[in-house]
PDB file of N, CA and C in Angstrom:
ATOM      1  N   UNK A   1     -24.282  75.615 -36.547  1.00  0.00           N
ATOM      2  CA  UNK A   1     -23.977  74.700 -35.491  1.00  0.00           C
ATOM      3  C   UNK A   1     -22.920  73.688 -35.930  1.00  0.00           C
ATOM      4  N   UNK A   2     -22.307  73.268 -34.965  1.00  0.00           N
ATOM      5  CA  UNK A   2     -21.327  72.417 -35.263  1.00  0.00           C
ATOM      6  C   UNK A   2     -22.042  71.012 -34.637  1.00  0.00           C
ATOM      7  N   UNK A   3     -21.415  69.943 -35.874  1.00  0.00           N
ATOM      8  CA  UNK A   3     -22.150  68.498 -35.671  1.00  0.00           C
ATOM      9  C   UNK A   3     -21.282  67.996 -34.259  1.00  0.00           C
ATOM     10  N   UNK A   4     -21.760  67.264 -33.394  1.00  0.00           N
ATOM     11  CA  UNK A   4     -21.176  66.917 -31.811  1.00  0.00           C
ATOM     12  C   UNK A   4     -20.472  65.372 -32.946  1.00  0.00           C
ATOM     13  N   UNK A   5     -19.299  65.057 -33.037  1.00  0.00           N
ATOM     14  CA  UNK A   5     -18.312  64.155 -33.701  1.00  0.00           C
ATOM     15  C   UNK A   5     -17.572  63.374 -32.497  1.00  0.00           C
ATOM     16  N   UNK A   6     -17.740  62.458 -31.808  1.00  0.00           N
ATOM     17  CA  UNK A   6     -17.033  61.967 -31.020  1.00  0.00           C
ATOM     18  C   UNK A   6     -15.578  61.781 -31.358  1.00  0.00           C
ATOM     19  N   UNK A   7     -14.567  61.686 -30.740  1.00  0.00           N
ATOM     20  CA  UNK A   7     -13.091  62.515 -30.669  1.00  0.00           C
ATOM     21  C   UNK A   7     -12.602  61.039 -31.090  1.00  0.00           C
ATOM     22  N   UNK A   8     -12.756  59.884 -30.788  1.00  0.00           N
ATOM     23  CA  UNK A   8     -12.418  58.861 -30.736  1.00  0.00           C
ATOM     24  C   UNK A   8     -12.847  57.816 -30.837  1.00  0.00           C
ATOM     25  N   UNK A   9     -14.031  57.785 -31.466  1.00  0.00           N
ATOM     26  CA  UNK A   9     -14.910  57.131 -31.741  1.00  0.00           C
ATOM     27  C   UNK A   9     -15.644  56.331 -30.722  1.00  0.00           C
ATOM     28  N   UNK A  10     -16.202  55.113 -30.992  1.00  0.00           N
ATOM     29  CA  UNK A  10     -16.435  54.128 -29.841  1.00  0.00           C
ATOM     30  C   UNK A  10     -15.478  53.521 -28.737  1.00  0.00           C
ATOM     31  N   UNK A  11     -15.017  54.167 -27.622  1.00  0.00           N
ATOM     32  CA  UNK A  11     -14.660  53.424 -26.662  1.00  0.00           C
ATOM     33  C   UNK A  11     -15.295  52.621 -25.837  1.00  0.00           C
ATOM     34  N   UNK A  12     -14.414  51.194 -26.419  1.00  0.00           N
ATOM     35  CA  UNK A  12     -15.506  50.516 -24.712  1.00  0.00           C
ATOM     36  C   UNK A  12     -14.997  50.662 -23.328  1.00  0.00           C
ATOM     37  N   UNK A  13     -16.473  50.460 -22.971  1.00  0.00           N
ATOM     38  CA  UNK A  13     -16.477  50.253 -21.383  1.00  0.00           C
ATOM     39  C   UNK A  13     -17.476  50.080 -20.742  1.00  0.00           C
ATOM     40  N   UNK A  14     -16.919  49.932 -19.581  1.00  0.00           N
ATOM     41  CA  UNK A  14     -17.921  48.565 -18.617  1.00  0.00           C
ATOM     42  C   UNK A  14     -18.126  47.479 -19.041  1.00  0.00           C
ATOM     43  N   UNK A  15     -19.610  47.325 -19.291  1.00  0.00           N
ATOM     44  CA  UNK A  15     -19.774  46.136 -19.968  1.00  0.00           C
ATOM     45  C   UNK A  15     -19.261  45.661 -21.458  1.00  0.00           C
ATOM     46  N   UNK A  16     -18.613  46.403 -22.139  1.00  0.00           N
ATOM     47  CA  UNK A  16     -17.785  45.959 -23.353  1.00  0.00           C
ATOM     48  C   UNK A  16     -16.513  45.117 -22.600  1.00  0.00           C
ATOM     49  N   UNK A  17     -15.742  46.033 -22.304  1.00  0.00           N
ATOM     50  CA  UNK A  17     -14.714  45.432 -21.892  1.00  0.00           C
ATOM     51  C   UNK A  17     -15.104  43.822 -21.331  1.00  0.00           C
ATOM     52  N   UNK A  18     -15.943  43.884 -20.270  1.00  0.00           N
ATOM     53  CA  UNK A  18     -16.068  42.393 -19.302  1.00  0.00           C
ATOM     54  C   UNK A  18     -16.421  41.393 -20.308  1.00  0.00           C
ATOM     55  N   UNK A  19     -17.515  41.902 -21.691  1.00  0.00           N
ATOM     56  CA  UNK A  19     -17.378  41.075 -22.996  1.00  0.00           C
ATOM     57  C   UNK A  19     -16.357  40.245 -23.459  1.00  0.00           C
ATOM     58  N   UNK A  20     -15.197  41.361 -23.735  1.00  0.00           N
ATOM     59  CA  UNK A  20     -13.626  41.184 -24.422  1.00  0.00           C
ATOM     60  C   UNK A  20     -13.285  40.253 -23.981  1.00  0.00           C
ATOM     61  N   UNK A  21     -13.195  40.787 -21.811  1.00  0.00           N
ATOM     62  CA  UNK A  21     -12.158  40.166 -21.284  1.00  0.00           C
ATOM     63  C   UNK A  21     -12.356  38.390 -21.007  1.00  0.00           C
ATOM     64  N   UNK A  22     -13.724  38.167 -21.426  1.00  0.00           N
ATOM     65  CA  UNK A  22     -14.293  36.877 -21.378  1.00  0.00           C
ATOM     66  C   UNK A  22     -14.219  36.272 -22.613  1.00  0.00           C
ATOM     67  N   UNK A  23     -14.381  36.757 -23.888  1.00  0.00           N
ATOM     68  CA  UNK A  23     -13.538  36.202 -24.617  1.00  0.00           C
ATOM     69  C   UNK A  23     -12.002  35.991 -24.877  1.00  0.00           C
ATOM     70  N   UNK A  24     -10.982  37.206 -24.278  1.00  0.00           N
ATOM     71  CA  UNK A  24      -9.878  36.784 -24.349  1.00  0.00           C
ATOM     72  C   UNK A  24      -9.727  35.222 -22.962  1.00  0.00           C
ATOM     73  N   UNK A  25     -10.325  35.347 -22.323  1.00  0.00           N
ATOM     74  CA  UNK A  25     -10.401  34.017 -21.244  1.00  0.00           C
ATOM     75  C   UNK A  25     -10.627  32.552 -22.119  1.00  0.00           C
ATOM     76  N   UNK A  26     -11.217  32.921 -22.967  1.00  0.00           N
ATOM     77  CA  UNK A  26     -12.211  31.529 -23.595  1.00  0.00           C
ATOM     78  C   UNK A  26     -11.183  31.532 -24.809  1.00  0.00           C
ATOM     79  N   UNK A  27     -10.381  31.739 -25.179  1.00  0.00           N
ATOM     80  CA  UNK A  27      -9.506  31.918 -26.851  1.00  0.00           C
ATOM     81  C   UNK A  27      -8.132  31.529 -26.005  1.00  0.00           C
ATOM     82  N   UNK A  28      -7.559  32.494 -25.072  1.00  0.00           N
ATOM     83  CA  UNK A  28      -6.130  32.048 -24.651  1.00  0.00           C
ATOM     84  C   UNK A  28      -6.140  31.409 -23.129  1.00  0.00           C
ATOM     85  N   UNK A  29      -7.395  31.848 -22.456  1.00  0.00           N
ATOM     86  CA  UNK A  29      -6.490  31.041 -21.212  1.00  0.00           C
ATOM     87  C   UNK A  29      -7.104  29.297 -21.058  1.00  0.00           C
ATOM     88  N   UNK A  30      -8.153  29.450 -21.238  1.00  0.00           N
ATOM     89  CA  UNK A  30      -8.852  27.437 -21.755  1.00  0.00           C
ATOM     90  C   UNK A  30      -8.020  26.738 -21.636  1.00  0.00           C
ATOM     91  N   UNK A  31      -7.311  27.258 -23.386  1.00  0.00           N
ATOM     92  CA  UNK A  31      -5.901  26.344 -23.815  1.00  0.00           C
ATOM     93  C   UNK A  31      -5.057  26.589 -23.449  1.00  0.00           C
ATOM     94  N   UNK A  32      -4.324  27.659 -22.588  1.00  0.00           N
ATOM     95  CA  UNK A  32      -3.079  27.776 -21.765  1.00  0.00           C
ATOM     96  C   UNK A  32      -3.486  26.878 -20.502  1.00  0.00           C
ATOM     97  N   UNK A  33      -4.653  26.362 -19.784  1.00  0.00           N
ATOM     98  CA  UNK A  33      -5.049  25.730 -18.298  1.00  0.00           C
ATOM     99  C   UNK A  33      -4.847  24.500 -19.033  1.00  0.00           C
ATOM    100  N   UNK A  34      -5.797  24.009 -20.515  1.00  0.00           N
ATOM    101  CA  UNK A  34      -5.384  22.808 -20.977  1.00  0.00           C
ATOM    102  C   UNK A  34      -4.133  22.082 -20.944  1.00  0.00           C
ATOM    103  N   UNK A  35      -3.308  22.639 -21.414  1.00  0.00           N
ATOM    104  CA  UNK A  35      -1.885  22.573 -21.548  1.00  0.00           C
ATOM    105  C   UNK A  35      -1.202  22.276 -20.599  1.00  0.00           C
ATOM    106  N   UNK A  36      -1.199  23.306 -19.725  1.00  0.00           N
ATOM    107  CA  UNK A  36      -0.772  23.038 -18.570  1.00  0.00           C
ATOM    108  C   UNK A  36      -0.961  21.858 -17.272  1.00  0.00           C
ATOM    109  N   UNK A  37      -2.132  21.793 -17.437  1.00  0.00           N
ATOM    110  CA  UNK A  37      -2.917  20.456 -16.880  1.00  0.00           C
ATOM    111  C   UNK A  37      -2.361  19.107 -17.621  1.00  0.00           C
ATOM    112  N   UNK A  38      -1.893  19.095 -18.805  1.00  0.00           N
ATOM    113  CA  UNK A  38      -1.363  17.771 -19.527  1.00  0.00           C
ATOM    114  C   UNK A  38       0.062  17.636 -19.143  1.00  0.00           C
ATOM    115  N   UNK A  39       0.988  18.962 -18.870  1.00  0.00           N
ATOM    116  CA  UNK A  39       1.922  18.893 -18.553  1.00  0.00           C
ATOM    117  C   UNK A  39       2.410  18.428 -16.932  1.00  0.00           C
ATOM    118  N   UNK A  40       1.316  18.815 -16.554  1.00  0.00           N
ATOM    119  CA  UNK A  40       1.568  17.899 -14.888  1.00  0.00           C
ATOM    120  C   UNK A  40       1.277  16.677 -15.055  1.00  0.00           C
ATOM    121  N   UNK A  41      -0.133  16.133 -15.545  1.00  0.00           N
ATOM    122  CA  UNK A  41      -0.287  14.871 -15.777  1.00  0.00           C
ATOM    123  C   UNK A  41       0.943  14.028 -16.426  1.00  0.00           C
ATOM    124  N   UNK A  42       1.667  14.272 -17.670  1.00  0.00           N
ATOM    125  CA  UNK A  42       2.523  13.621 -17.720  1.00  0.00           C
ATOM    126  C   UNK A  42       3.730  13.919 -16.932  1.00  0.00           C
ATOM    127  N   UNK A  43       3.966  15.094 -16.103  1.00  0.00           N
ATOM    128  CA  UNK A  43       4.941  15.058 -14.892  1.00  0.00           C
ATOM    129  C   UNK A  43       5.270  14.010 -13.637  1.00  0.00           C
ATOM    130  N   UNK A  44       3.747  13.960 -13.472  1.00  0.00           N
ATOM    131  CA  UNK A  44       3.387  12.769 -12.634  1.00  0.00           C
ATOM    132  C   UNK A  44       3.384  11.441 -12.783  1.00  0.00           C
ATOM    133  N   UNK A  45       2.856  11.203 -14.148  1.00  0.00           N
ATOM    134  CA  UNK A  45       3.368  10.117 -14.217  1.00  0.00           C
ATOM    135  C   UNK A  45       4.562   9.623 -14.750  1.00  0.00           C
ATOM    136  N   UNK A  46       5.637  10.424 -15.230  1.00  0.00           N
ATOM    137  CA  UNK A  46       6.258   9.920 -15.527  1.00  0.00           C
ATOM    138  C   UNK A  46       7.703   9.778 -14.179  1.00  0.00           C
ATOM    139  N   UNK A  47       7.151  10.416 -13.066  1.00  0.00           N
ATOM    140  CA  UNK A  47       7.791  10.057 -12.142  1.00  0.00           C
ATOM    141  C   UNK A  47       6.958   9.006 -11.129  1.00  0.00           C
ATOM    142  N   UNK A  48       6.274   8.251 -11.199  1.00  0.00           N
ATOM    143  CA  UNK A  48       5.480   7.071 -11.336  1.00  0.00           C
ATOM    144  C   UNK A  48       5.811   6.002 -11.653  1.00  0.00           C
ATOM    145  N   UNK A  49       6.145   6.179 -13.196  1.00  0.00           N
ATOM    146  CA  UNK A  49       7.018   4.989 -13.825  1.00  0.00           C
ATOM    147  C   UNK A  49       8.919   5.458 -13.200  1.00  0.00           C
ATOM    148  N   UNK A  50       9.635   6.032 -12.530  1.00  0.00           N
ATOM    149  CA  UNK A  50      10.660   5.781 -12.128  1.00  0.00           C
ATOM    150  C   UNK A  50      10.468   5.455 -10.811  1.00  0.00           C
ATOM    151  N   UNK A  51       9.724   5.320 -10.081  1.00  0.00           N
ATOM    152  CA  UNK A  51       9.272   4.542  -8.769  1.00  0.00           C
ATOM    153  C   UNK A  51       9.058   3.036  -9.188  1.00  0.00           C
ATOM    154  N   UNK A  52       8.402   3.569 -10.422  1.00  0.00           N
ATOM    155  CA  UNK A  52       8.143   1.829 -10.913  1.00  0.00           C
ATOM    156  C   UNK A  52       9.167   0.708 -10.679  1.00  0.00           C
ATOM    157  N   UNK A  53       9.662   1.310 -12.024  1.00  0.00           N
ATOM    158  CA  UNK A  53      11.172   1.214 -12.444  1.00  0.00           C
ATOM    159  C   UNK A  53      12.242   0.686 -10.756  1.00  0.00           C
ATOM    160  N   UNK A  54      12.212   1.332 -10.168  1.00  0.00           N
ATOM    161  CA  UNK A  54      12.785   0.759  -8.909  1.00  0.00           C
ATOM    162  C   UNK A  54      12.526  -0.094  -7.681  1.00  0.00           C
ATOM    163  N   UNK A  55      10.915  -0.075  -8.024  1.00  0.00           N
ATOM    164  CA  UNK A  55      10.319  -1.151  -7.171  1.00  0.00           C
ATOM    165  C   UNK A  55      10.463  -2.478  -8.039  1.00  0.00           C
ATOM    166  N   UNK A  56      10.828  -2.924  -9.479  1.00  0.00           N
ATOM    167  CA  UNK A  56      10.676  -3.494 -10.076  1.00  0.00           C
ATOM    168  C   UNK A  56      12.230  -4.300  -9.757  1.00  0.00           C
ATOM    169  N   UNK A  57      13.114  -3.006 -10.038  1.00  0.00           N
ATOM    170  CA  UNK A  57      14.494  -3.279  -9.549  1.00  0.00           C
ATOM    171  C   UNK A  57      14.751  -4.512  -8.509  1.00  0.00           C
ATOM    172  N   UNK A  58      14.057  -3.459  -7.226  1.00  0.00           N
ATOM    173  CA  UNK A  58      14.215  -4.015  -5.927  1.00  0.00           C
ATOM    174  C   UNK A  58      13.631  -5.664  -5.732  1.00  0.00           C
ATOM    175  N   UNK A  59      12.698  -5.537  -6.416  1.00  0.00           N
ATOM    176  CA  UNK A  59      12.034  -7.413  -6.550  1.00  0.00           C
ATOM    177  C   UNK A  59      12.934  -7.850  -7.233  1.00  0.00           C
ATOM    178  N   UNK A  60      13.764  -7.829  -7.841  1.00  0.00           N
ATOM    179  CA  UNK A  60      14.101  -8.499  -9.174  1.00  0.00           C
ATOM    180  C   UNK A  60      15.336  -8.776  -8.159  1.00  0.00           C
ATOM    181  N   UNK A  61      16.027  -7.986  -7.956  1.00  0.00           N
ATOM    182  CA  UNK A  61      17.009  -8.051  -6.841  1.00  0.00           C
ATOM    183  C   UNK A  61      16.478  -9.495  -5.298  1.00  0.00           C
ATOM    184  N   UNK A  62      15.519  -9.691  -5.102  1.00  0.00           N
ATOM    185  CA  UNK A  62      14.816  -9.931  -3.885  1.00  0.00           C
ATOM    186  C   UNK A  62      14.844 -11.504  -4.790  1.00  0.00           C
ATOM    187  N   UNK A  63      14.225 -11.430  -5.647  1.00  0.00           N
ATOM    188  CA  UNK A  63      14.060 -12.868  -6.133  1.00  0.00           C
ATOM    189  C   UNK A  63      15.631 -13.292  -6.503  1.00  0.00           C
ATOM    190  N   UNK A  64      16.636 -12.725  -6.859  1.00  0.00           N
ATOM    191  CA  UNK A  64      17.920 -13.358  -7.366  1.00  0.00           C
ATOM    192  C   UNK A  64      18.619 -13.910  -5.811  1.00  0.00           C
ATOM    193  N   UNK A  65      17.884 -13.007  -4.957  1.00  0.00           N
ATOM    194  CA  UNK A  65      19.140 -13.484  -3.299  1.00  0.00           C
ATOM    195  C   UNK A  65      17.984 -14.990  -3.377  1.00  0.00           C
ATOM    196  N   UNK A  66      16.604 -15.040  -3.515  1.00  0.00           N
ATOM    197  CA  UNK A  66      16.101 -16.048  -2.490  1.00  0.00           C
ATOM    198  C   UNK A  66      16.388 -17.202  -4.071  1.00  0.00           C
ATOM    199  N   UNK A  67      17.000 -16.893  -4.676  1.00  0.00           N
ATOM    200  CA  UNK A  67      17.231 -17.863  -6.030  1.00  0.00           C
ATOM    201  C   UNK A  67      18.273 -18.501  -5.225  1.00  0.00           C
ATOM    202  N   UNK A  68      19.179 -17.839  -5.221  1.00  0.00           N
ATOM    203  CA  UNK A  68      20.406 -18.258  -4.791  1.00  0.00           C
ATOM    204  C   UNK A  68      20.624 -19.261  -3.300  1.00  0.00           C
ATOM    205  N   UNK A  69      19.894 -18.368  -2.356  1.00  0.00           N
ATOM    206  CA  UNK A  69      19.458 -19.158  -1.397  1.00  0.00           C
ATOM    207  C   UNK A  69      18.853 -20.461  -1.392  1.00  0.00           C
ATOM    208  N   UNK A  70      17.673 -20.286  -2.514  1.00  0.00           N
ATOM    209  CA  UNK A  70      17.807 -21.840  -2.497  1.00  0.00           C
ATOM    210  C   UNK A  70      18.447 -22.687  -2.903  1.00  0.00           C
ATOM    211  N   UNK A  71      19.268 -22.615  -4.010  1.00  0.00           N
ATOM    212  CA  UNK A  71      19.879 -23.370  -4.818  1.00  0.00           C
ATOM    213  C   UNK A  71      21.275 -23.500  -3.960  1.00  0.00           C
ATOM    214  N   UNK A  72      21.481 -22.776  -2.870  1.00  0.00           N
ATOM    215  CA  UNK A  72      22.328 -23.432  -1.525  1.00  0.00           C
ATOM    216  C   UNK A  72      22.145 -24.182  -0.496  1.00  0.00           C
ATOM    217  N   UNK A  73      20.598 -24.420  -0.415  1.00  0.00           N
ATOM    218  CA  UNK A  73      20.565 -25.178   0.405  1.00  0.00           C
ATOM    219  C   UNK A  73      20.544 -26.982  -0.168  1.00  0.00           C
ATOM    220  N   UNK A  74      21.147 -27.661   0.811  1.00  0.00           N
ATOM    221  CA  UNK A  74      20.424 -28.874   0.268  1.00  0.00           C
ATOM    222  C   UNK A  74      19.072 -29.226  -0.063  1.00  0.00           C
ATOM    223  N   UNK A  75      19.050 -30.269  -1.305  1.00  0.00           N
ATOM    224  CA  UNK A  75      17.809 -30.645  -1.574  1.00  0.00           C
ATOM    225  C   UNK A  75      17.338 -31.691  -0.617  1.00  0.00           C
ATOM    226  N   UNK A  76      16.180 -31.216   0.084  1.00  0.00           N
ATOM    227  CA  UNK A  76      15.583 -32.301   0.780  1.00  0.00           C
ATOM    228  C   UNK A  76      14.664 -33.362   0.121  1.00  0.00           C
ATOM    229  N   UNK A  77      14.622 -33.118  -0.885  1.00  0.00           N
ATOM    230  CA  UNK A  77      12.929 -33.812  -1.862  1.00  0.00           C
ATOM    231  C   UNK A  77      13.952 -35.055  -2.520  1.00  0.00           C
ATOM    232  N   UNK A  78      15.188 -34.719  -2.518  1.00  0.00           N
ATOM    233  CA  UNK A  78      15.909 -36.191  -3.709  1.00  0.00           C
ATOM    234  C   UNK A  78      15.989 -37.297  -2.769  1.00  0.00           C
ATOM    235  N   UNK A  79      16.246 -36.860  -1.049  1.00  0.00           N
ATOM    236  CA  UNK A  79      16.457 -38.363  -0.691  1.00  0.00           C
ATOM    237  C   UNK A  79      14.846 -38.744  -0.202  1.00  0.00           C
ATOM    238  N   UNK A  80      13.943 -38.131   0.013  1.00  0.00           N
ATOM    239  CA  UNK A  80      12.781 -38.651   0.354  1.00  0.00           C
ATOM    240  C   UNK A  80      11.740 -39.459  -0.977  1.00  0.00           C
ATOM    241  N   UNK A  81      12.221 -40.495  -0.905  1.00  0.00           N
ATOM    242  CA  UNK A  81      11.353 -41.301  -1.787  1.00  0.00           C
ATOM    243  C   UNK A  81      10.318 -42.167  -1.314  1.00  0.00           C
ATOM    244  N   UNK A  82       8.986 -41.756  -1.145  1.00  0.00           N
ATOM    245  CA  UNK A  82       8.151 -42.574  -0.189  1.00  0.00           C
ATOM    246  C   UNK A  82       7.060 -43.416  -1.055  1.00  0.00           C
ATOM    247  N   UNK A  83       7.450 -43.702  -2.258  1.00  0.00           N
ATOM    248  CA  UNK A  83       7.213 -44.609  -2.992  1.00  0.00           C
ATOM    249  C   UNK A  83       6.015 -44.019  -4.014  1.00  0.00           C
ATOM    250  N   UNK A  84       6.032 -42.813  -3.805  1.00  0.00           N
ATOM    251  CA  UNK A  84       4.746 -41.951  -5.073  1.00  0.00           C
ATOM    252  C   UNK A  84       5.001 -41.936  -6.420  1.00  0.00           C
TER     253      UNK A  84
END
């Protein structure tokens, strides 16, 4: 008799494979979702801080006109001396 020798040894399947494919999930994709998730987070914010950045602008701008504005108008407070 001839010994029955499988041709190829252990192939998996079915439930081997769904094993594998859950560890290849847990080894590369985790840290590929990790990653990726940090890379939006700092996407976002760093277009956050250039909104910033221009709302900061825009006040800074807002306070130099009403600077100016006042320092054109006459002072009303120098001639009112009501004896305080």
């Amino acid at each position: 008799m001839v010994p029955t020798v499988p041709a190829f040894g252990g192939v998996p399947a079915g439930p081997e494979l769904v094993i594998i494919l859950i560890i290849l999930v847990l080894l590369f994709g985790v840290p590929i979702v990790l990653i990726a998730a940090g890379v939006v987070f700092l996407k976002l914010r760093s277009d956050s801080e250039e909104a910033d950045a221009d709302r900061i602008a825009d006040l800074e701008a807002e306070v130099e006109r009403l600077r100016e504005e006042v320092d054109d108008e006459p002072d009303s407070r120098d001639g009112d001396d009501d004896g305080l």
